[in-house]
C-alpha atoms as a PDB file:
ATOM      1  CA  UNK A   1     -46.768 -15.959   2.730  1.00  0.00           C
ATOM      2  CA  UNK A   2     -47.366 -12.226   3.499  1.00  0.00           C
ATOM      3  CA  UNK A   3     -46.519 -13.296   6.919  1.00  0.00           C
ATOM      4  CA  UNK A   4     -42.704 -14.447   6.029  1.00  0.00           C
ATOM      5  CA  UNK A   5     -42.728 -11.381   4.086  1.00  0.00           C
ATOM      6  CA  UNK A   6     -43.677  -9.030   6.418  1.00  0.00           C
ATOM      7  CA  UNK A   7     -40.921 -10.873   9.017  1.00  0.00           C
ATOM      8  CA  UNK A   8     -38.487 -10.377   6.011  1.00  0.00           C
ATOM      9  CA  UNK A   9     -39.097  -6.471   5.617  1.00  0.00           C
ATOM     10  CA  UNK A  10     -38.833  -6.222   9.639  1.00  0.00           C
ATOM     11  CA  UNK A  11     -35.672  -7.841   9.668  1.00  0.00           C
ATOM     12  CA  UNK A  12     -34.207  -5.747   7.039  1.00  0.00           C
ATOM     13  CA  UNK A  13     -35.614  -2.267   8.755  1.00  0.00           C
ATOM     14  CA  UNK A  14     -34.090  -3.843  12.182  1.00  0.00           C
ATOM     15  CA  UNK A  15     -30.580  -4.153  10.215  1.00  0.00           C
ATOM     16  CA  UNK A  16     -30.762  -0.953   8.658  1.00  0.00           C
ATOM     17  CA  UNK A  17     -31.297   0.696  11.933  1.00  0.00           C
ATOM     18  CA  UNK A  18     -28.214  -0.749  13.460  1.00  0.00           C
ATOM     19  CA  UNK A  19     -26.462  -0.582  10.496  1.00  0.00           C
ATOM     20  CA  UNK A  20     -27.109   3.491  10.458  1.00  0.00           C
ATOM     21  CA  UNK A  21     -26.407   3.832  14.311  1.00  0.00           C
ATOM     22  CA  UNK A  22     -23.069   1.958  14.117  1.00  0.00           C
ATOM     23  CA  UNK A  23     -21.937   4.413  11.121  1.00  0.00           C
ATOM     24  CA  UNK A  24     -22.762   7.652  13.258  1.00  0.00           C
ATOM     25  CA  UNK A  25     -20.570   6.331  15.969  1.00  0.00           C
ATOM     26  CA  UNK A  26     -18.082   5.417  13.937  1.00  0.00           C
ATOM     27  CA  UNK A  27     -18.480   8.883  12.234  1.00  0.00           C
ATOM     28  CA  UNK A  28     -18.453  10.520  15.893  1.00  0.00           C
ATOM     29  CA  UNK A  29     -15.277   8.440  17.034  1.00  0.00           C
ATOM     30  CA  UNK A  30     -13.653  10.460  14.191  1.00  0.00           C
ATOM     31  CA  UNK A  31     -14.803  13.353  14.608  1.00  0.00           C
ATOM     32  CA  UNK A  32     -13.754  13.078  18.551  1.00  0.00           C
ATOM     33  CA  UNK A  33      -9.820  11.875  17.124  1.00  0.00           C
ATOM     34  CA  UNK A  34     -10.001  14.624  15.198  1.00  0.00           C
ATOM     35  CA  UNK A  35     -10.568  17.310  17.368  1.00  0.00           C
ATOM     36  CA  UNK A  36      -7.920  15.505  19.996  1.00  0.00           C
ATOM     37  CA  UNK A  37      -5.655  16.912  17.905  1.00  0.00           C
ATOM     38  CA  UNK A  38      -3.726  13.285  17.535  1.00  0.00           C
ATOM     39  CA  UNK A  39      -1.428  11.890  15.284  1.00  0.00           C
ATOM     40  CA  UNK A  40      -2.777   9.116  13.432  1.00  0.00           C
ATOM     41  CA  UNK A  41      -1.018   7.780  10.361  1.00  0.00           C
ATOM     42  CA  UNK A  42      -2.260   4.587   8.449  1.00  0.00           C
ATOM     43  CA  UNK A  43       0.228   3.328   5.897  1.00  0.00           C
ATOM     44  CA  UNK A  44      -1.235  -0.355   3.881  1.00  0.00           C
ATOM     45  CA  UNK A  45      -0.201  -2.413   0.434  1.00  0.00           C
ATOM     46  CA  UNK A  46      -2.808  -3.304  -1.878  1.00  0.00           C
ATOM     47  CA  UNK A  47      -1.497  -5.987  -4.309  1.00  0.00           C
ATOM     48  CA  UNK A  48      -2.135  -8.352  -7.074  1.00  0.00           C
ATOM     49  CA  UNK A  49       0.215 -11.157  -8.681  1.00  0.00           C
ATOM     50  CA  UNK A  50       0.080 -13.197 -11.759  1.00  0.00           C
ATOM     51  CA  UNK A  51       2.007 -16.181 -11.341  1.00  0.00           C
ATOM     52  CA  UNK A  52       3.412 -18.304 -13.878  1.00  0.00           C
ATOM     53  CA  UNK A  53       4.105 -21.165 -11.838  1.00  0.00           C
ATOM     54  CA  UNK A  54       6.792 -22.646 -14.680  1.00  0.00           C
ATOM     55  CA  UNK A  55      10.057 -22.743 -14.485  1.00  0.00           C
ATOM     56  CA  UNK A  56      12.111 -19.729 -15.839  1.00  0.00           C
ATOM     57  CA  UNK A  57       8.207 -17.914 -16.198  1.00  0.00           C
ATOM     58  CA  UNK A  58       8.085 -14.046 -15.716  1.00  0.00           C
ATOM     59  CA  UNK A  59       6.017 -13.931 -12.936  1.00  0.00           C
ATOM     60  CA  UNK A  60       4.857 -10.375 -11.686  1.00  0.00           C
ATOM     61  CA  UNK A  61       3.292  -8.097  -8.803  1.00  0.00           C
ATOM     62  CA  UNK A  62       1.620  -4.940  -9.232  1.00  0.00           C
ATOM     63  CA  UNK A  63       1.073  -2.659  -5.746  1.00  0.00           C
ATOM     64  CA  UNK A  64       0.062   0.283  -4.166  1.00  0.00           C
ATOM     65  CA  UNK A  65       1.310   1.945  -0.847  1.00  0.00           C
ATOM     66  CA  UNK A  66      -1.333   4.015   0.666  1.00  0.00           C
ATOM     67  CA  UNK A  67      -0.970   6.422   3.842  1.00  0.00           C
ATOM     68  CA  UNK A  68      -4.228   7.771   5.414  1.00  0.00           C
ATOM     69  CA  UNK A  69      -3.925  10.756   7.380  1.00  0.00           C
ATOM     70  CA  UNK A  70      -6.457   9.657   9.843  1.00  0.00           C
ATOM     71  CA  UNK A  71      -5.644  12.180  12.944  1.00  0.00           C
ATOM     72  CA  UNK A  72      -6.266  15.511  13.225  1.00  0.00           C
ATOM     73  CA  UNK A  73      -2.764  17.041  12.086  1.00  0.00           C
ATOM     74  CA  UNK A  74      -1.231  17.919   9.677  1.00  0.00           C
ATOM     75  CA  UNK A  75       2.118  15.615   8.696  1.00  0.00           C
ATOM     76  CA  UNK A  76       4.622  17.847   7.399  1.00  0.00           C
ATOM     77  CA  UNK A  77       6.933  16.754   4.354  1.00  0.00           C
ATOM     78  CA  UNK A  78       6.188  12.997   4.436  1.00  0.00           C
ATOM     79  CA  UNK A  79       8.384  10.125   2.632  1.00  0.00           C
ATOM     80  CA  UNK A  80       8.265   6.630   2.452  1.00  0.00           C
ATOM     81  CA  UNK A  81      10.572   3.469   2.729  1.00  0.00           C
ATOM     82  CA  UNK A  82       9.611   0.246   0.691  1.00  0.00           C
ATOM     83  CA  UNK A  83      12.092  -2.017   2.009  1.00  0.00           C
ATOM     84  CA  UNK A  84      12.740  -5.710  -0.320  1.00  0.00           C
ATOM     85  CA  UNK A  85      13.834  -8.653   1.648  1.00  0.00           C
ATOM     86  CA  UNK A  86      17.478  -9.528   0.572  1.00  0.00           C
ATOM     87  CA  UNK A  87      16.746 -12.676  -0.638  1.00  0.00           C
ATOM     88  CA  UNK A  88      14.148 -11.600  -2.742  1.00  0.00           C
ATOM     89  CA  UNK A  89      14.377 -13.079  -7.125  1.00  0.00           C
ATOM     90  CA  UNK A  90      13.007  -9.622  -8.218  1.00  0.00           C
ATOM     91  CA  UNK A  91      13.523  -6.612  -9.590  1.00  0.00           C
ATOM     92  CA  UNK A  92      11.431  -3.118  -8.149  1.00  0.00           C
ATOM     93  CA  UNK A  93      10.418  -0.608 -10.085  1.00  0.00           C
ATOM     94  CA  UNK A  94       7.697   2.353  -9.993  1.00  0.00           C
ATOM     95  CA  UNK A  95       6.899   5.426 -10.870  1.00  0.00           C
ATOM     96  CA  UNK A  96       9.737   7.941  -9.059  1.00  0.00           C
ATOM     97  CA  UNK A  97      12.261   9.933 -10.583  1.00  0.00           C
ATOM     98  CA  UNK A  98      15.683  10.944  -9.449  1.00  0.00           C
ATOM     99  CA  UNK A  99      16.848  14.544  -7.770  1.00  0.00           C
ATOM    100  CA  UNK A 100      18.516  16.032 -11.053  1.00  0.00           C
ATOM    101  CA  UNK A 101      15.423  14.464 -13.392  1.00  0.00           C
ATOM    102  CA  UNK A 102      14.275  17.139 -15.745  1.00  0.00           C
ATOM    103  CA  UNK A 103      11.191  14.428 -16.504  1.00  0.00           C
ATOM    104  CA  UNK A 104      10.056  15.503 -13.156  1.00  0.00           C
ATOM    105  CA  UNK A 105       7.659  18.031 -14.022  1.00  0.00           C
ATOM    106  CA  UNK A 106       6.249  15.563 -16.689  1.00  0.00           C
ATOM    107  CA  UNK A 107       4.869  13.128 -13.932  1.00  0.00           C
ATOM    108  CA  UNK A 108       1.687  13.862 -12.552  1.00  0.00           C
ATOM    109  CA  UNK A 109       1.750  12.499  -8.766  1.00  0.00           C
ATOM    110  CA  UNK A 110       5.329  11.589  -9.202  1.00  0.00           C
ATOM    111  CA  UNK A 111       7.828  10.368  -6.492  1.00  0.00           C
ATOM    112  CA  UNK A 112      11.318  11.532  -6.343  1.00  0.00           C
ATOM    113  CA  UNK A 113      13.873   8.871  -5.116  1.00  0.00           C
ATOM    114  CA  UNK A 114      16.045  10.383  -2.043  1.00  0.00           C
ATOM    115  CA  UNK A 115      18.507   7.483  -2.407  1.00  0.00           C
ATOM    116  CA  UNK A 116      20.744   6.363  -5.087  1.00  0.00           C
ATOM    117  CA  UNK A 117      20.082   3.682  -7.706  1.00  0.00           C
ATOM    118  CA  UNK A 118      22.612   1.102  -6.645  1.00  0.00           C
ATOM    119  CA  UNK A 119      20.635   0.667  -3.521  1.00  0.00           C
ATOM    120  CA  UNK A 120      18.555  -2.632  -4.660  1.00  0.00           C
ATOM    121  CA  UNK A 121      16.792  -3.491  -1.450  1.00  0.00           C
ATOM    122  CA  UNK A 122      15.577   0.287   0.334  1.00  0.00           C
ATOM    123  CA  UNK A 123      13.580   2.350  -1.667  1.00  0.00           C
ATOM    124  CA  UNK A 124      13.194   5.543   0.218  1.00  0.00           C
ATOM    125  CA  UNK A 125      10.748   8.071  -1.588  1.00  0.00           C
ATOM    126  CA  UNK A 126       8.924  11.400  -1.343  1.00  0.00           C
ATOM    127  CA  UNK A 127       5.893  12.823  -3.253  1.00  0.00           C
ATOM    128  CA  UNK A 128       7.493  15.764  -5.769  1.00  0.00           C
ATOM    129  CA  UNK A 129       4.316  18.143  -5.486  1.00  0.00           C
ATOM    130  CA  UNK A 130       3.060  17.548  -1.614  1.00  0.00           C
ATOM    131  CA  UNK A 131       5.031  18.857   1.508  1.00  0.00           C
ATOM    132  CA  UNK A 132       1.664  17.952   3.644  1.00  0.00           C
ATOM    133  CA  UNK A 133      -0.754  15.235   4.195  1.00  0.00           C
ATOM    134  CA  UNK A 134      -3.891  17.002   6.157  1.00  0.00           C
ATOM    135  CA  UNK A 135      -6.254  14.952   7.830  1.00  0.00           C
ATOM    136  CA  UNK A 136      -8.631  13.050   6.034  1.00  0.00           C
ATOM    137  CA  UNK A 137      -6.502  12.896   3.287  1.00  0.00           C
ATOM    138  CA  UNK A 138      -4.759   9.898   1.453  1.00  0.00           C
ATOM    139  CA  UNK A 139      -1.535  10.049  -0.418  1.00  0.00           C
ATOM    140  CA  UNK A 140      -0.429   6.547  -2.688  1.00  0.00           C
ATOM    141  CA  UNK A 141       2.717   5.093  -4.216  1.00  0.00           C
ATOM    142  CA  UNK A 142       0.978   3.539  -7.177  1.00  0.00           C
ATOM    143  CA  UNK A 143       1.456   0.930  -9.626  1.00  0.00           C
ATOM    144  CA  UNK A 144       5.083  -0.136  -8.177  1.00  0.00           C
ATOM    145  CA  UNK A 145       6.086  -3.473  -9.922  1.00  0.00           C
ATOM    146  CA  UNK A 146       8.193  -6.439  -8.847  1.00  0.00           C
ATOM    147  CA  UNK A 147       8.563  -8.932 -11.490  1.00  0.00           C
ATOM    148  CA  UNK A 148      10.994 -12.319 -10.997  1.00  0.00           C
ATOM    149  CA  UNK A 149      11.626 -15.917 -13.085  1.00  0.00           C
ATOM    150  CA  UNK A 150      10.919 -18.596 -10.862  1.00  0.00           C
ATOM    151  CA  UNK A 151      13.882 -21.053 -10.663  1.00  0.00           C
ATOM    152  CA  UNK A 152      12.668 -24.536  -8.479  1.00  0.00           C
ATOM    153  CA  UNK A 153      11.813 -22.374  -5.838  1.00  0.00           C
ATOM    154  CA  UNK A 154      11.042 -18.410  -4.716  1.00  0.00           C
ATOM    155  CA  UNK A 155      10.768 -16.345  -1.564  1.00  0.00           C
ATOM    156  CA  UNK A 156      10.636 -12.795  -0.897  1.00  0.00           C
ATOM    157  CA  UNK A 157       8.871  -9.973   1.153  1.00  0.00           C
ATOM    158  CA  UNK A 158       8.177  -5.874   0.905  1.00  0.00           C
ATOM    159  CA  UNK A 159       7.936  -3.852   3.910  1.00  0.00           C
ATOM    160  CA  UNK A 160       6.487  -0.460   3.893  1.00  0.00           C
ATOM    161  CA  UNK A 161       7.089   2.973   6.642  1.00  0.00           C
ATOM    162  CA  UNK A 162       6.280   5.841   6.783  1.00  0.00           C
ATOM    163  CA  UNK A 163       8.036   9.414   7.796  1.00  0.00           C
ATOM    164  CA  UNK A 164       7.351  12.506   8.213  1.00  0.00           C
ATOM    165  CA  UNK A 165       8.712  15.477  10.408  1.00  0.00           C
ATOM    166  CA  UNK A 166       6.438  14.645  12.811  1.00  0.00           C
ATOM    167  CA  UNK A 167       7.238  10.883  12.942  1.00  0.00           C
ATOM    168  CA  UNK A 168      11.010  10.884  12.293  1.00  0.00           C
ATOM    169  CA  UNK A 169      11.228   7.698  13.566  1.00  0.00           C
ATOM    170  CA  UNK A 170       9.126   6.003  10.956  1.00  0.00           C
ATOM    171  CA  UNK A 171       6.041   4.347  11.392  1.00  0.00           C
ATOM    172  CA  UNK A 172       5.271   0.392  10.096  1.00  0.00           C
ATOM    173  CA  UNK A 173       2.257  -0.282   7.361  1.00  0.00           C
ATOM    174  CA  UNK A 174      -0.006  -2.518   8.643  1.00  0.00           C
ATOM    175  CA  UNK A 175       0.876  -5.395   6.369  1.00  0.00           C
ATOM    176  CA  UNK A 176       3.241  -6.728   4.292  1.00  0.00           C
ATOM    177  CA  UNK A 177       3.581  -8.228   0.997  1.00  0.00           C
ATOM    178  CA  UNK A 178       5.014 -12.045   0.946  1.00  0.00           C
ATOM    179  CA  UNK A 179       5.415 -14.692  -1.076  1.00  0.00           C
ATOM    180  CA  UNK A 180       7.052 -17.797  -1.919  1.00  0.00           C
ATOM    181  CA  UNK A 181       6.302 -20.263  -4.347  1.00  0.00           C
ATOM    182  CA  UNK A 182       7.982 -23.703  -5.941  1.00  0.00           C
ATOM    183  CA  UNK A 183       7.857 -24.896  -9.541  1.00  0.00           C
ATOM    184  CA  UNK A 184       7.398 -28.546  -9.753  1.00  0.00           C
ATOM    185  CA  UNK A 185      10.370 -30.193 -12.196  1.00  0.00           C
ATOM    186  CA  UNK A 186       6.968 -31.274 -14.762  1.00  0.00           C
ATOM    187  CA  UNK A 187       6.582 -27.785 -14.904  1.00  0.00           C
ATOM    188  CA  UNK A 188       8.387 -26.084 -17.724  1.00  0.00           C
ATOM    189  CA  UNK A 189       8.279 -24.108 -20.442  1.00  0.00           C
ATOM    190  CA  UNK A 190       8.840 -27.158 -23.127  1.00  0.00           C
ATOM    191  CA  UNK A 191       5.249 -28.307 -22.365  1.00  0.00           C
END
């Protein structure tokens, strides 16, 4: 038995060793991008839905756009564009406030809205207190909401990009946030 053991522990040291060299590259790799002076901006959704799956049910999504400064400059004055497919059942809304809002000052970490409310599908936005996003750091559109009824059937998507003076011509997030669904006719709320 002390045998297996001893394998066991050897095996584990063996991992932890590789383990710890692969995170000092990694760490290096960084370092190196860092002091190439590049751009490198990482824009992502994290999501979660609950889904009624019932005919005329609210069903909702709660997200998060995050952009990683992962370069080594600076990007100056950057805004976002969360972009709902036209087809989409839902409705968008989040934490931003508009040019003229005297709640501004009230919202820690808000977002101010640089187009107009009638605008259903493009949602372009800019942090209120943060003209820079240094490297290293992250900077998130939290807590958006898109909430729909489902009818027989539902489809829709989110897009996310990113811009900045440095990247006026907008840069993609690495995913996206889709979805479809279909509510069988058994399914109803008269159950």
């Amino acid at each position: 038995m002390r045998k297996k053991e001893s394998k066991i522990l050897d095996k584990l040291d063996e991992w932890q060793t590789l383990n710890s060299s692969y995170l000092k590259e990694i760490k290096h790799m960084a370092e190196k991008a860092r002091e190439l002076n590049t751009m490198q901006i990482i824009g992502y959704f994290t999501y979660s839905f609950n889904i009624q799956h019932k005919s005329n049910g609210e069903n909702i999504c709660i997200g998060n756009f995050h952009i990683l400064n992962a370069g080594g400059r600076s990007l100056s004055n950057p805004y976002i564009c969360i972009k709902i497919s036209n087809t989409a059942p839902f409705t968008f809304s989040g934490k931003y406030v508009y040019k003229d809002s005297k709640q501004k000052l009230k919202l820690s970490n808000a977002w101010e809205r640089i187009n107009g409310p009638e605008d259903r599908e493009e949602f372009w936005l800019k942090p209120v207190e943060i003209q820079s996003l240094e490297p290293s750091e992250t900077l998130v559109f939290s807590n958006f909401q898109l909430k729909w009824e489902a009818g027989s059937s539902y489809t829709g998507g989110i897009m996310g990009y990113i811009y900045g003076d440095e990247i006026q011509g907008g840069i993609n997030a690495f995913n996206q946030i889709n979805f479809s669904g279909k509510v069988s006719e058994g399914e109803s709320d008269d159950k």
